[in-house]
Protein backbone atom coordinates (compact mmCIF):
# COMPACT_ATOMS: atom_id res chain seq x y z
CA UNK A 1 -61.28 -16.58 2.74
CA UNK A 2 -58.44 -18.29 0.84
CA UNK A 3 -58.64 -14.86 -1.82
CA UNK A 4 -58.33 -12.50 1.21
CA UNK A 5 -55.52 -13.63 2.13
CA UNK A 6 -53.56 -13.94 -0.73
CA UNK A 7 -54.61 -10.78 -1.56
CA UNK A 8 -52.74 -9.21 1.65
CA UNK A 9 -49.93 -11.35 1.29
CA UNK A 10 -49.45 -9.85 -2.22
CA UNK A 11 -50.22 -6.27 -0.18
CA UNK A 12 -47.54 -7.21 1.52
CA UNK A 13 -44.73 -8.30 -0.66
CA UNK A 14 -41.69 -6.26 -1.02
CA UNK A 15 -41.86 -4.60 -4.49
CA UNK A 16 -38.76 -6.71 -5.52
CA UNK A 17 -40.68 -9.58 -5.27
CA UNK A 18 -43.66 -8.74 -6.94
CA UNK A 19 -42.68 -9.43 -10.68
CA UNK A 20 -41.41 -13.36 -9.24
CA UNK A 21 -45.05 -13.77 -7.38
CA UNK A 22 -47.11 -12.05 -10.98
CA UNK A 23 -45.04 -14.93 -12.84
CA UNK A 24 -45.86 -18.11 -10.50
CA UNK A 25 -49.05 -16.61 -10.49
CA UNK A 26 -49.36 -16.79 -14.01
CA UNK A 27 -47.81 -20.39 -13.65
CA UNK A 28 -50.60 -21.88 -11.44
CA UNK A 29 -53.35 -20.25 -13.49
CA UNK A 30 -52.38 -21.75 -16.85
CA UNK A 31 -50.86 -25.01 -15.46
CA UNK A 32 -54.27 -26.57 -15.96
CA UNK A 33 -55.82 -24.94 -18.66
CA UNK A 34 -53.02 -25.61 -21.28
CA UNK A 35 -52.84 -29.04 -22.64
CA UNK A 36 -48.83 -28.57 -23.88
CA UNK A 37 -48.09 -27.56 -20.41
CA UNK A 38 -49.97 -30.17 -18.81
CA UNK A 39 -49.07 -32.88 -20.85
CA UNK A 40 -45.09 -31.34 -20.79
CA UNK A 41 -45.64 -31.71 -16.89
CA UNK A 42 -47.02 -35.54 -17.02
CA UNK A 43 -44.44 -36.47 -19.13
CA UNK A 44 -42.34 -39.27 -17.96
CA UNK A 45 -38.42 -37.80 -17.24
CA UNK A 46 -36.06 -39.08 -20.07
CA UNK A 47 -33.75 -41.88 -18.62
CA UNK A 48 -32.26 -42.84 -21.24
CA UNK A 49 -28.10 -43.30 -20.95
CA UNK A 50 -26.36 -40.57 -21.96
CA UNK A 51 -24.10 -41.33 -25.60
CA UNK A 52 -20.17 -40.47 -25.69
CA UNK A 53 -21.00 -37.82 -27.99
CA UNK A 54 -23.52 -36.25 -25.77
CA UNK A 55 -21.23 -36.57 -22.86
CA UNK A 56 -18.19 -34.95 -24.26
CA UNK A 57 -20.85 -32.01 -25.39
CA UNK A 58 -21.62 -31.56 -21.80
CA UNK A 59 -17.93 -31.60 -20.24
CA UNK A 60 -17.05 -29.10 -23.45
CA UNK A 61 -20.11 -26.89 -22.17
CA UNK A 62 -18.99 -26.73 -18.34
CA UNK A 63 -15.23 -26.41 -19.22
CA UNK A 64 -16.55 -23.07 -21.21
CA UNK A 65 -18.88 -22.40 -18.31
CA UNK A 66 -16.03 -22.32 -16.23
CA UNK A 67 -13.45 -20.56 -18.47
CA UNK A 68 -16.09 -17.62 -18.50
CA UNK A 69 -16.54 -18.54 -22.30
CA UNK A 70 -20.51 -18.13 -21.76
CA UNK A 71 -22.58 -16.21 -20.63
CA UNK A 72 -25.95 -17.45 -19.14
């Protein structure tokens, strides 16, 4: 039942979005079967304070962001 309809709703997706839904697709297939992605998605987040040098990396980053320095 579920399959059915996921199967027409991917009928029925504009082409534009087809290449998004293949990729989260892909996404929720292998989330459980790999064990880097799995344990990359447990991991706890990294709160650990920022140091003056990694701060000043970040402001120099945005300032080139900004300037149009980079392209991303």
């Amino acid at each position: 039942m579920i399959k059915e309809r996921l199967h027409r709703l991917v009928d029925e997706l504009p082409d534009g979005e087809l290449h998004a839904a293949e990729r989260f697709l892909e996404y929720l297939r292998n989330v459980g079967s790999d064990p880097v992605l799995r344990a990359f998605m447990a991991a706890p987040l990294d709160d650990e304070p920022l140091t003056d040098d990694e701060a000043a990396a970040i402001c120099e980053a945005e300032e080139e962001i900004a300037r149009g320095e980079v392209v991303n």
